[in-house]
C-alpha atoms as a PDB file:
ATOM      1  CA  UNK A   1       5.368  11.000  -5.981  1.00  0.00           C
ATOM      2  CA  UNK A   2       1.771  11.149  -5.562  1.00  0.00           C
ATOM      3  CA  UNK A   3      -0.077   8.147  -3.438  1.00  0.00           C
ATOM      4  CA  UNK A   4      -2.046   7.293  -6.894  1.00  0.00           C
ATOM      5  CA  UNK A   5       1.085   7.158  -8.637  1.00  0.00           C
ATOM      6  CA  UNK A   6       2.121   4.614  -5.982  1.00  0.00           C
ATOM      7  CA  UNK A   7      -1.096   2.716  -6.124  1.00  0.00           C
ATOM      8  CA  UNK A   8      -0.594   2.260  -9.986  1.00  0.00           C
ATOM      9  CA  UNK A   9       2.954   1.466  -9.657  1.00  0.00           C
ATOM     10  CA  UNK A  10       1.977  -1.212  -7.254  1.00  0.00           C
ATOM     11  CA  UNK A  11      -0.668  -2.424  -9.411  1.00  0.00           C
ATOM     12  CA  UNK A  12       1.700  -2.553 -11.907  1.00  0.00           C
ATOM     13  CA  UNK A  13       4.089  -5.026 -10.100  1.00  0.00           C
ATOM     14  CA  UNK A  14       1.469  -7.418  -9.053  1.00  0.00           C
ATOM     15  CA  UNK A  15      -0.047  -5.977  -6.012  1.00  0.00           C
ATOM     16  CA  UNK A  16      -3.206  -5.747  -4.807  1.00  0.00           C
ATOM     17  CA  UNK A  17      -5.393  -4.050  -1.727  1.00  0.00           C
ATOM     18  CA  UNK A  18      -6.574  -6.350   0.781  1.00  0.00           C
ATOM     19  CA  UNK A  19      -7.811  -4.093   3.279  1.00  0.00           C
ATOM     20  CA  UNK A  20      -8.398  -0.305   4.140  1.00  0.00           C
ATOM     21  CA  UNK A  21      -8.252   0.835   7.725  1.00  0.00           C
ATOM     22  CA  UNK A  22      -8.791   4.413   7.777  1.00  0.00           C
ATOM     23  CA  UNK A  23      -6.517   6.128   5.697  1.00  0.00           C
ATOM     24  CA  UNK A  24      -4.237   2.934   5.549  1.00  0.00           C
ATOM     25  CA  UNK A  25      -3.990   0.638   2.757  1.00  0.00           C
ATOM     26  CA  UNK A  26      -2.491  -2.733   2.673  1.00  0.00           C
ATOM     27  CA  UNK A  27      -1.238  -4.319  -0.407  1.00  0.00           C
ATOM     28  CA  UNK A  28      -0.413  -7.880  -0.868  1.00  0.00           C
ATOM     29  CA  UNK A  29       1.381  -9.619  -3.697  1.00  0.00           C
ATOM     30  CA  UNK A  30       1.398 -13.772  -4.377  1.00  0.00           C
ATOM     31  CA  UNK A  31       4.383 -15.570  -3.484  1.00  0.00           C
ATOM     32  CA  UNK A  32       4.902 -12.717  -0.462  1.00  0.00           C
ATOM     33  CA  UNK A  33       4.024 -14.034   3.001  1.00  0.00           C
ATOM     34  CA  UNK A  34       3.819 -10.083   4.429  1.00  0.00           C
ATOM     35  CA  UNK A  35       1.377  -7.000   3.656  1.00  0.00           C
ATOM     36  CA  UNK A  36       2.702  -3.592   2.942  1.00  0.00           C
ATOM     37  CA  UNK A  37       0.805  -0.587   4.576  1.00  0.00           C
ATOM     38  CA  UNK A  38       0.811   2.934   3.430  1.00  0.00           C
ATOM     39  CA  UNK A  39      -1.109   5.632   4.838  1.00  0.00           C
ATOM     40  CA  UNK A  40      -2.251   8.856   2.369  1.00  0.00           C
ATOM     41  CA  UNK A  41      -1.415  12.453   4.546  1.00  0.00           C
ATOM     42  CA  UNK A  42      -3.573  15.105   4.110  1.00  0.00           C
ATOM     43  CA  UNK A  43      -1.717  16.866   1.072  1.00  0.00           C
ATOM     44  CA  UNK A  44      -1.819  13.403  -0.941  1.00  0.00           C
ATOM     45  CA  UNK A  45       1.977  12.806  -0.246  1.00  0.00           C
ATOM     46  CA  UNK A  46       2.538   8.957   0.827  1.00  0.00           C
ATOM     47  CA  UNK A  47       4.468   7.226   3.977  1.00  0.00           C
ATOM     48  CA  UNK A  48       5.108   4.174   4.252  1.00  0.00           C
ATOM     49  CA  UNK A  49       3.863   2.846   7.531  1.00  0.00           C
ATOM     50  CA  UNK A  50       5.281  -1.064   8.013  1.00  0.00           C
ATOM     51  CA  UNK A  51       5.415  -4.209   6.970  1.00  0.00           C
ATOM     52  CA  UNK A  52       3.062  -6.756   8.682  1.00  0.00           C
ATOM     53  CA  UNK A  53       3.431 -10.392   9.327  1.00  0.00           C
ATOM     54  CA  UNK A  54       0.444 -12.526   8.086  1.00  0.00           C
END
């Protein structure tokens, strides 16, 4: 899976980005107390990299 296949997946179920730090993205979703960060790698493949409290 590609990472913009991810991002519209994610879009998709309700999330959206809250904040870019380098090559990480965090999504966030109402009604979920935790952001989700994924980092892109330099062949556009996708990791996730953790969850973070708020």
């Amino acid at each position: 899976m590609k990472f913009s296949e991810l991002v519209r997946l994610l879009e998709k179920n309700g999330f959206k980005l809250v904040r870019e730090k380098g090559s990480i993205r965090y999504y966030s979703k109402p009604g979920h107390d935790r952001l989700i960060g994924w980092t892109i790698m330099a062949l556009k493949k996708f990791r996730p990299v953790h969850v973070v409290p708020p």
